[in-house]
N, C-alpha and C. Protein backbone atom coordinates (compact mmCIF):
# COMPACT_ATOMS: atom_id res chain seq x y z
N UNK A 1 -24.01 -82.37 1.10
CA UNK A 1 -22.97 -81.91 0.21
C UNK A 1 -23.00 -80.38 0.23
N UNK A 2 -21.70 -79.58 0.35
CA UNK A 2 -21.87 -78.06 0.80
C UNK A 2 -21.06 -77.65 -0.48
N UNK A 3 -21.29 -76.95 -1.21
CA UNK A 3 -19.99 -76.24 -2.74
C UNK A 3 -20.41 -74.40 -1.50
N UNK A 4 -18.84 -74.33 -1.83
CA UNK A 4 -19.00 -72.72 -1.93
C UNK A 4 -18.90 -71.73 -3.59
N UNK A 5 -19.73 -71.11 -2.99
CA UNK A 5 -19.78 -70.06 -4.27
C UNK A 5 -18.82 -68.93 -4.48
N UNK A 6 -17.30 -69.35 -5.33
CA UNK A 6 -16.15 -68.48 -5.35
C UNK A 6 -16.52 -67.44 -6.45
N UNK A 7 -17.28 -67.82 -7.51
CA UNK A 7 -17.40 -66.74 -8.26
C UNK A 7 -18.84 -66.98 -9.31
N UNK A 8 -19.45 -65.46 -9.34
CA UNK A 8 -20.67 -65.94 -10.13
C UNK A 8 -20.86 -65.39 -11.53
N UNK A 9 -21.00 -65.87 -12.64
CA UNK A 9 -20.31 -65.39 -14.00
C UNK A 9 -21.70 -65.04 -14.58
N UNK A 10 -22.25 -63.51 -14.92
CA UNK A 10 -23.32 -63.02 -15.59
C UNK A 10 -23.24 -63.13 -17.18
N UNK A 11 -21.50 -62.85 -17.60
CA UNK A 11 -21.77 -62.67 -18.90
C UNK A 11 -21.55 -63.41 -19.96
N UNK A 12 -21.88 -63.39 -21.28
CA UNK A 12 -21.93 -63.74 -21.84
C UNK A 12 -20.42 -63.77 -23.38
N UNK A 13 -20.09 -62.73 -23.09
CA UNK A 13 -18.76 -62.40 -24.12
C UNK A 13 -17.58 -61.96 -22.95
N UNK A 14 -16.77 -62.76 -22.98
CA UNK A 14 -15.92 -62.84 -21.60
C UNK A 14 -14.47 -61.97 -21.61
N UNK A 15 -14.77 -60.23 -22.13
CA UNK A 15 -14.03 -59.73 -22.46
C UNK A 15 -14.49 -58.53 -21.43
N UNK A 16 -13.02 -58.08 -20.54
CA UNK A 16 -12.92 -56.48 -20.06
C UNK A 16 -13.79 -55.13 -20.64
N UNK A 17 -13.18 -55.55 -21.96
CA UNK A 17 -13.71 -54.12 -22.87
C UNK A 17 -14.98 -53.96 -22.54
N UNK A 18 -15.95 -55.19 -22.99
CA UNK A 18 -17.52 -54.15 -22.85
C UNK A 18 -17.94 -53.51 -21.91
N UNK A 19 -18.00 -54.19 -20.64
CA UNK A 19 -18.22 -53.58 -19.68
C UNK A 19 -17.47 -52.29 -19.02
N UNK A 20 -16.10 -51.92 -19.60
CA UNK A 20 -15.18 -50.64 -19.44
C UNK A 20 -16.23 -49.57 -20.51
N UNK A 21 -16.43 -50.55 -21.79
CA UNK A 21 -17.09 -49.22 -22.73
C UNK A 21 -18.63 -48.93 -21.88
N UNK A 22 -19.01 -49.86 -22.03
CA UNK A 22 -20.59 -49.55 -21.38
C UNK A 22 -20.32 -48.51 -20.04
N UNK A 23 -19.58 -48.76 -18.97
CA UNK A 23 -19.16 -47.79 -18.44
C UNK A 23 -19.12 -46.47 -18.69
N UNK A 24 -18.09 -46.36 -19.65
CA UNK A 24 -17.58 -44.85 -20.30
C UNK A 24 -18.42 -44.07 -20.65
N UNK A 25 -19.35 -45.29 -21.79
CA UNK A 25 -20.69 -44.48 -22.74
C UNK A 25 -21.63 -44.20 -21.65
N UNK A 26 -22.09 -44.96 -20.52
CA UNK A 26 -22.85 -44.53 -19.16
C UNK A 26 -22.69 -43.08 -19.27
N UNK A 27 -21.20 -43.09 -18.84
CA UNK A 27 -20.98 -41.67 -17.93
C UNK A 27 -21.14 -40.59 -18.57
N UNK A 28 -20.97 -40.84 -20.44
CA UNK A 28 -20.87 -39.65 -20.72
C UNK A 28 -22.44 -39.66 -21.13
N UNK A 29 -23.29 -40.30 -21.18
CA UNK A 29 -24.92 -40.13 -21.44
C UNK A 29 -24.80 -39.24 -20.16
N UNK A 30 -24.48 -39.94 -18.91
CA UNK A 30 -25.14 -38.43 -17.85
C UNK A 30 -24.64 -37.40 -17.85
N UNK A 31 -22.99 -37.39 -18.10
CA UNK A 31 -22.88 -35.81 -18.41
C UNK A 31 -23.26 -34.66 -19.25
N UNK A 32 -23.85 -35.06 -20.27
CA UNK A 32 -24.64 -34.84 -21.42
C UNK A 32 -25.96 -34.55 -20.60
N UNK A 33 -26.44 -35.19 -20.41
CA UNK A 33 -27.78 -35.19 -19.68
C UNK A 33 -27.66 -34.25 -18.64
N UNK A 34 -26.66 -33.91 -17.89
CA UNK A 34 -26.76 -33.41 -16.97
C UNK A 34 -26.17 -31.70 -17.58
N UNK A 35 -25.50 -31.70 -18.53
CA UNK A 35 -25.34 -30.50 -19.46
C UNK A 35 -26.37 -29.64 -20.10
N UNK A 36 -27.43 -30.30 -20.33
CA UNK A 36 -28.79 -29.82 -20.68
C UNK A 36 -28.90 -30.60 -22.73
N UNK A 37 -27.70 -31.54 -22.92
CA UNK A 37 -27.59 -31.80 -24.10
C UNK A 37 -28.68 -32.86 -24.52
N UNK A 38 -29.44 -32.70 -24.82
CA UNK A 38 -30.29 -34.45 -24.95
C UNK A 38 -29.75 -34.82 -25.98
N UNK A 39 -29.66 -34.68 -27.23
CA UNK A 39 -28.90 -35.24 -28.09
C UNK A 39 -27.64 -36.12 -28.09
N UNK A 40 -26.99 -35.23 -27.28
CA UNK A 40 -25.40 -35.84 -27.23
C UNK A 40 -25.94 -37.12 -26.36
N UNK A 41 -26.79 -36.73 -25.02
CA UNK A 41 -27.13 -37.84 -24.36
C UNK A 41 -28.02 -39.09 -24.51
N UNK A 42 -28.47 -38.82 -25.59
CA UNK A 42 -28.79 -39.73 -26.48
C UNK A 42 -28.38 -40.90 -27.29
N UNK A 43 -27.14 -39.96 -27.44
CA UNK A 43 -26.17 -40.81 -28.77
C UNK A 43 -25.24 -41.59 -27.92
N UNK A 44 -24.84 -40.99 -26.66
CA UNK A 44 -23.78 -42.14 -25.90
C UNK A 44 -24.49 -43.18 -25.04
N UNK A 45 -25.89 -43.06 -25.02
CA UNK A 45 -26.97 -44.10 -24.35
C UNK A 45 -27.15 -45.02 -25.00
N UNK A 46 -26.88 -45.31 -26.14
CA UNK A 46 -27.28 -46.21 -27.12
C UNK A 46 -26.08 -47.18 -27.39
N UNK A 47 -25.39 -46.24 -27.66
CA UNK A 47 -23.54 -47.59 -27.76
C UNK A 47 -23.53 -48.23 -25.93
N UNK A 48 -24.11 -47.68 -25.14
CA UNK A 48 -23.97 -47.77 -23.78
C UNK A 48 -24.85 -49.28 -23.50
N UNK A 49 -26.17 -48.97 -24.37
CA UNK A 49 -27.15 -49.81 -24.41
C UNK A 49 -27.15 -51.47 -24.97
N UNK A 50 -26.39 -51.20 -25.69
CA UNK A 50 -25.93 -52.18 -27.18
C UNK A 50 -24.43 -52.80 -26.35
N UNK A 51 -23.27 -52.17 -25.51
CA UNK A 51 -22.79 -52.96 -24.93
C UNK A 51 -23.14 -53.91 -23.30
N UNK A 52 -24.14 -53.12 -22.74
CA UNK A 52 -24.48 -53.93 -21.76
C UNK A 52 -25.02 -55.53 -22.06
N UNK A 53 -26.01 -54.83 -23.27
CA UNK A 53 -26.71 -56.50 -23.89
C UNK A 53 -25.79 -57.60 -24.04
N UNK A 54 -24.70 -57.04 -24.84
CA UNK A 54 -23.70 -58.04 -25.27
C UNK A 54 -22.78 -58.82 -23.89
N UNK A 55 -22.81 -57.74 -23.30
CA UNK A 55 -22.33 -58.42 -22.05
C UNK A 55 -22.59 -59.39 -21.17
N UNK A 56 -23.95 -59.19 -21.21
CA UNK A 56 -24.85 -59.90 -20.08
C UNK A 56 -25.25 -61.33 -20.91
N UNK A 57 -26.09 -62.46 -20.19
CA UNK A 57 -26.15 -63.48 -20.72
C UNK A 57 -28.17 -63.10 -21.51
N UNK A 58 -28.25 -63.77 -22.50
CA UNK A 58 -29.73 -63.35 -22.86
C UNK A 58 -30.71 -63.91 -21.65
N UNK A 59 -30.43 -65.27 -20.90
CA UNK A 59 -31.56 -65.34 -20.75
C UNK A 59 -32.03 -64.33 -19.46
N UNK A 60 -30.85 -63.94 -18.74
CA UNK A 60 -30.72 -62.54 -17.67
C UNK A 60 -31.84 -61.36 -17.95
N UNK A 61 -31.34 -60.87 -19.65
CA UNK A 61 -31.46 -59.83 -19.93
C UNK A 61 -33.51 -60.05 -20.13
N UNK A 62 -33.62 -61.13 -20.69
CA UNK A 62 -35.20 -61.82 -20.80
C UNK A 62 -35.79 -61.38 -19.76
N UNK A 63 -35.42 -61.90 -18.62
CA UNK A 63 -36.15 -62.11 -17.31
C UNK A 63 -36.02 -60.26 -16.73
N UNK A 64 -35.79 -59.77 -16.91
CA UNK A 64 -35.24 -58.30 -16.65
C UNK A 64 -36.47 -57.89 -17.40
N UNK A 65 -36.79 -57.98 -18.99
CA UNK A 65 -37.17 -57.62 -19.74
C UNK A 65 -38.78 -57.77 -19.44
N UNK A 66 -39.00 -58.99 -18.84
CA UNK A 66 -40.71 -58.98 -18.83
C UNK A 66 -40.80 -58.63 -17.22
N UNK A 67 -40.08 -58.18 -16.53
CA UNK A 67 -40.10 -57.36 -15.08
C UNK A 67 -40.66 -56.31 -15.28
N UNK A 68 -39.71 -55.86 -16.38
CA UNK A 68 -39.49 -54.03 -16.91
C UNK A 68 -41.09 -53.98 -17.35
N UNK A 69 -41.79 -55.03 -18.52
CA UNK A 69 -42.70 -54.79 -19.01
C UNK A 69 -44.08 -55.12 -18.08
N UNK A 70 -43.90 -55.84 -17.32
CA UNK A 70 -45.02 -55.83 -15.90
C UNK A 70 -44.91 -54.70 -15.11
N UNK A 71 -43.61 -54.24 -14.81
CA UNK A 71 -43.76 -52.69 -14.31
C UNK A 71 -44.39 -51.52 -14.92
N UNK A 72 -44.01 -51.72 -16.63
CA UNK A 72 -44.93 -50.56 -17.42
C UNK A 72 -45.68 -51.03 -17.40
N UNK A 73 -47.04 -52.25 -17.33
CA UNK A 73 -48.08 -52.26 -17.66
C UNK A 73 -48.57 -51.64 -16.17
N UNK A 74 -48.09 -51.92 -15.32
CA UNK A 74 -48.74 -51.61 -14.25
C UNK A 74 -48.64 -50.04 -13.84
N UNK A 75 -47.62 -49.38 -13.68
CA UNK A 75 -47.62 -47.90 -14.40
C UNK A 75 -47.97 -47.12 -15.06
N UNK A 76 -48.70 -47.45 -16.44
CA UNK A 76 -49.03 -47.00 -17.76
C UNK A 76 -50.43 -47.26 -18.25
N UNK A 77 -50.83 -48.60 -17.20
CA UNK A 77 -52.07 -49.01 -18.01
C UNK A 77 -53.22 -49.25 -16.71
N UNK A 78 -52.69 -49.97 -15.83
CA UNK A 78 -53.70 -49.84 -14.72
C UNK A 78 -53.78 -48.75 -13.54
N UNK A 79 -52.60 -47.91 -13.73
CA UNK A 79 -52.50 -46.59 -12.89
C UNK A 79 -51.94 -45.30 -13.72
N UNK A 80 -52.46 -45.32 -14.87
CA UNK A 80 -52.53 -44.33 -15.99
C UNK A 80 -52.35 -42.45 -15.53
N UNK A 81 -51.42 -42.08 -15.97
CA UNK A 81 -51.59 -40.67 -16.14
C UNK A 81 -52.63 -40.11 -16.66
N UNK A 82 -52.81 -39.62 -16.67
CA UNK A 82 -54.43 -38.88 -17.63
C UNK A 82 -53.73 -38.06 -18.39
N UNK A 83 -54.17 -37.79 -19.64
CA UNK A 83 -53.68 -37.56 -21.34
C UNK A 83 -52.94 -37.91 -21.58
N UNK A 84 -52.76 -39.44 -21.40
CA UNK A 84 -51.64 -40.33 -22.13
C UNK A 84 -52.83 -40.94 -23.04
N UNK A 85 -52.37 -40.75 -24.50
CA UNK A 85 -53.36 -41.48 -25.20
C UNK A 85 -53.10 -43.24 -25.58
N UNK A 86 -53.81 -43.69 -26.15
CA UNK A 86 -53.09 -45.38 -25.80
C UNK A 86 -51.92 -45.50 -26.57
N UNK A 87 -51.79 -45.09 -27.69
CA UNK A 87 -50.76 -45.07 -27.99
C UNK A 87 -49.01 -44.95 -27.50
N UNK A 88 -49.18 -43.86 -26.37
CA UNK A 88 -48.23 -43.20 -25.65
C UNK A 88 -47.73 -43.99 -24.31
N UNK A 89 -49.22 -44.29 -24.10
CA UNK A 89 -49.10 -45.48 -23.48
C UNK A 89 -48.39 -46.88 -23.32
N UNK A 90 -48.57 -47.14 -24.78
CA UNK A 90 -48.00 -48.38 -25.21
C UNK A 90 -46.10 -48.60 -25.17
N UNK A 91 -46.23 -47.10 -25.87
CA UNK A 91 -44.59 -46.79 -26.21
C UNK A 91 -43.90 -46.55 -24.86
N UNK A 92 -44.69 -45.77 -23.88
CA UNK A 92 -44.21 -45.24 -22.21
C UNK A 92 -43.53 -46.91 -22.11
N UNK A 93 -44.65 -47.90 -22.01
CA UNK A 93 -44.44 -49.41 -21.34
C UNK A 93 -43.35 -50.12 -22.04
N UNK A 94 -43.10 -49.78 -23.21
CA UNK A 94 -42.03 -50.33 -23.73
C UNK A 94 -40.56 -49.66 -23.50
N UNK A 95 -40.72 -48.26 -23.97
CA UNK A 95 -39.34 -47.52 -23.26
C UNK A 95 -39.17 -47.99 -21.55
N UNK A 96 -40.16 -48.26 -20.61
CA UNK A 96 -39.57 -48.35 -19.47
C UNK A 96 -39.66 -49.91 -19.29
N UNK A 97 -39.65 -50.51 -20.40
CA UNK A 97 -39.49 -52.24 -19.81
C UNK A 97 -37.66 -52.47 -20.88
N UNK A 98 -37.92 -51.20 -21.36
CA UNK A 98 -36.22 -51.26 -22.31
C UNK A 98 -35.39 -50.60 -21.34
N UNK A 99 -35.39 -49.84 -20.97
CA UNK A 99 -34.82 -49.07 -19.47
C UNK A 99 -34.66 -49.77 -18.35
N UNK A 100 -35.31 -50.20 -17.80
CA UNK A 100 -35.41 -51.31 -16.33
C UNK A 100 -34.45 -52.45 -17.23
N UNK A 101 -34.96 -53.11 -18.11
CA UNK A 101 -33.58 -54.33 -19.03
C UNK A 101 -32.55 -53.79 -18.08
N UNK A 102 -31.85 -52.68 -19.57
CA UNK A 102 -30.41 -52.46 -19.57
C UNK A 102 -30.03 -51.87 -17.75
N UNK A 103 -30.93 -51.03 -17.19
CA UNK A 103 -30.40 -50.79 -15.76
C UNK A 103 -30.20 -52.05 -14.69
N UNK A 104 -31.19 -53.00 -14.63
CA UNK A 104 -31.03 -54.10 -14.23
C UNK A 104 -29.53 -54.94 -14.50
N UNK A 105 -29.84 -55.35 -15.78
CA UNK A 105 -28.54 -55.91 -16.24
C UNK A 105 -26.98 -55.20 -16.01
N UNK A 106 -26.90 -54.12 -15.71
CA UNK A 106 -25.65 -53.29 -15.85
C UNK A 106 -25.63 -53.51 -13.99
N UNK A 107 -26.89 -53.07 -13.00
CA UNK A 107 -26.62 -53.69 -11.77
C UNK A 107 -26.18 -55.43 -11.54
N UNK A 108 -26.65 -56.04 -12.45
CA UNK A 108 -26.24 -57.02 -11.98
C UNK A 108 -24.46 -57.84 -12.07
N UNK A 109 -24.21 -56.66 -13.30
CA UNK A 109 -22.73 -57.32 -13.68
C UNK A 109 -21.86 -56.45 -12.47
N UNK A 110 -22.36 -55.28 -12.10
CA UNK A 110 -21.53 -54.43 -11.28
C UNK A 110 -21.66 -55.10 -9.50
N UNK A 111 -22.68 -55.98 -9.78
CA UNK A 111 -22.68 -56.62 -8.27
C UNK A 111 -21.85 -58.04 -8.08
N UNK A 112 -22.09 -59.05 -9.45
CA UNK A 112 -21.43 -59.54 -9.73
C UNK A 112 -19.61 -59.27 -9.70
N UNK A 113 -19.37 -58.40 -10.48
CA UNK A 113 -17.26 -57.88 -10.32
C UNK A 113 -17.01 -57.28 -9.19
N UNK A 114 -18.00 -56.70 -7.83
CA UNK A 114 -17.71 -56.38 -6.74
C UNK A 114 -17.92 -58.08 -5.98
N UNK A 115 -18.77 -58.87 -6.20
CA UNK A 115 -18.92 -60.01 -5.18
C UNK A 115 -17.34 -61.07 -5.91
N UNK A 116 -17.49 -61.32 -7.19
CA UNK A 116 -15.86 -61.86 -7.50
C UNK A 116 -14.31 -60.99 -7.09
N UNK A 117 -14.36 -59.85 -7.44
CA UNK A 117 -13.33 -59.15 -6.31
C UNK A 117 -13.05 -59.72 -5.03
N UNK A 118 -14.54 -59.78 -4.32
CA UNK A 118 -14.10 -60.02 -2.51
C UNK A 118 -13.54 -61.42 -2.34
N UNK A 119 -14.21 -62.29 -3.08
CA UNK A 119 -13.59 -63.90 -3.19
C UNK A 119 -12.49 -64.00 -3.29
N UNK A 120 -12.17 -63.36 -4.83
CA UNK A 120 -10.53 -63.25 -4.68
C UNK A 120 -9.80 -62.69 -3.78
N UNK A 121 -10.13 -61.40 -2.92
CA UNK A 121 -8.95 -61.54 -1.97
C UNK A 121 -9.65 -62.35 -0.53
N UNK A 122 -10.13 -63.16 -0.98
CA UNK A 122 -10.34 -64.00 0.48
C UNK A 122 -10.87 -64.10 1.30
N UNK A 123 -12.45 -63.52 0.62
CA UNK A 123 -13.25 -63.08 1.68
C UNK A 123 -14.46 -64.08 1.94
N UNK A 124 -13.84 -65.27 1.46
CA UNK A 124 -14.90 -66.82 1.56
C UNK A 124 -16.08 -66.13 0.71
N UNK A 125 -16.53 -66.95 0.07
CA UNK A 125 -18.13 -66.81 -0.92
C UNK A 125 -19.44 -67.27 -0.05
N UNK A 126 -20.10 -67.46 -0.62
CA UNK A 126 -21.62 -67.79 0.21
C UNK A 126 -21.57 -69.32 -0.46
N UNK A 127 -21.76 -69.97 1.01
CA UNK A 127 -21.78 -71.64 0.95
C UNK A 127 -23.33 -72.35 0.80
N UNK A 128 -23.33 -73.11 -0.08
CA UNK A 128 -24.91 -73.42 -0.57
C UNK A 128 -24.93 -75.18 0.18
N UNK A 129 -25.77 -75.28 0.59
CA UNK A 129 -25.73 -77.46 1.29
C UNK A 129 -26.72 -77.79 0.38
N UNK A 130 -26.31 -78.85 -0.14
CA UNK A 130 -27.07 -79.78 -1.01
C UNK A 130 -27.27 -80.98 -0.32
N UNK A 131 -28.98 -81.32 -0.25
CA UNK A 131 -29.32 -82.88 0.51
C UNK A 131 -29.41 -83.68 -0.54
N UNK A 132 -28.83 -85.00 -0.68
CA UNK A 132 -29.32 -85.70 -1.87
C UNK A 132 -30.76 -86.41 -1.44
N UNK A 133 -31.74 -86.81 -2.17
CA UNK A 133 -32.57 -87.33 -2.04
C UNK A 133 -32.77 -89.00 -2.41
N UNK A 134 -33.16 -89.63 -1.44
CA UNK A 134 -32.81 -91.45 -1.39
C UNK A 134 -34.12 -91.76 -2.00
């Protein structure tokens, strides 16, 4: 048995908008960031942050989430900077297992609306064969 794969659906709230806002708020966190503003880039990282989640499906954002946090432990705790106290430590592993999340998740919807694009204009999907078992 062969299904082709015409389209693969990440999210979870099945509306344009978030992913246009999460976009927007993206761009203007880096221009900010790239202005020398941390503040401003701060404040549009967070509405940026808060719409990717909503977008994406939880259990996505989960599996992202204990990636992110096996990457900080392994970063932070078994290949340690020196004068990171544990504390700093702890918080480093959590900001970068909250970071890897939302970057993950925002790659995956943007790979996702480029691979449904090509389907739609006709560019055949990736065909999966299923054996049944007797």
């Amino acid at each position: 048995m062969s299904r082709r794969v015409t389209r693969v659906d990440p999210f979870r709230l099945k509306t344009p908008v978030l992913p246009a806002f999460a976009l927007a708020a993206g761009a203007a966190a880096l221009f900010a960031a790239q202005a020398g503003r941390t503040a401003a880039a701060a404040a549009a990282a967070v509405p940026c942050l808060i719409a990717v989640l909503l977008a994406t499906k939880p259990a996505l954002s989960c599996v992202f989430a204990v990636f992110g946090l096996l990457g900080g432990i392994v970063t932070f705790f078994i290949a340690p900077s020196p004068g990171l106290s544990p504390l700093m430590r702890v918080l480093a592993a959590a900001g970068f297992s909250l970071f890897y999340m939302v970057l993950m998740d925002g790659v995956v919807i943007a790979v996702c609306a480029i691979y449904n694009a090509f389907t739609r204009l006709g560019f055949g999907g990736v065909s999966l064969d299923f054996e049944r078992r007797t």
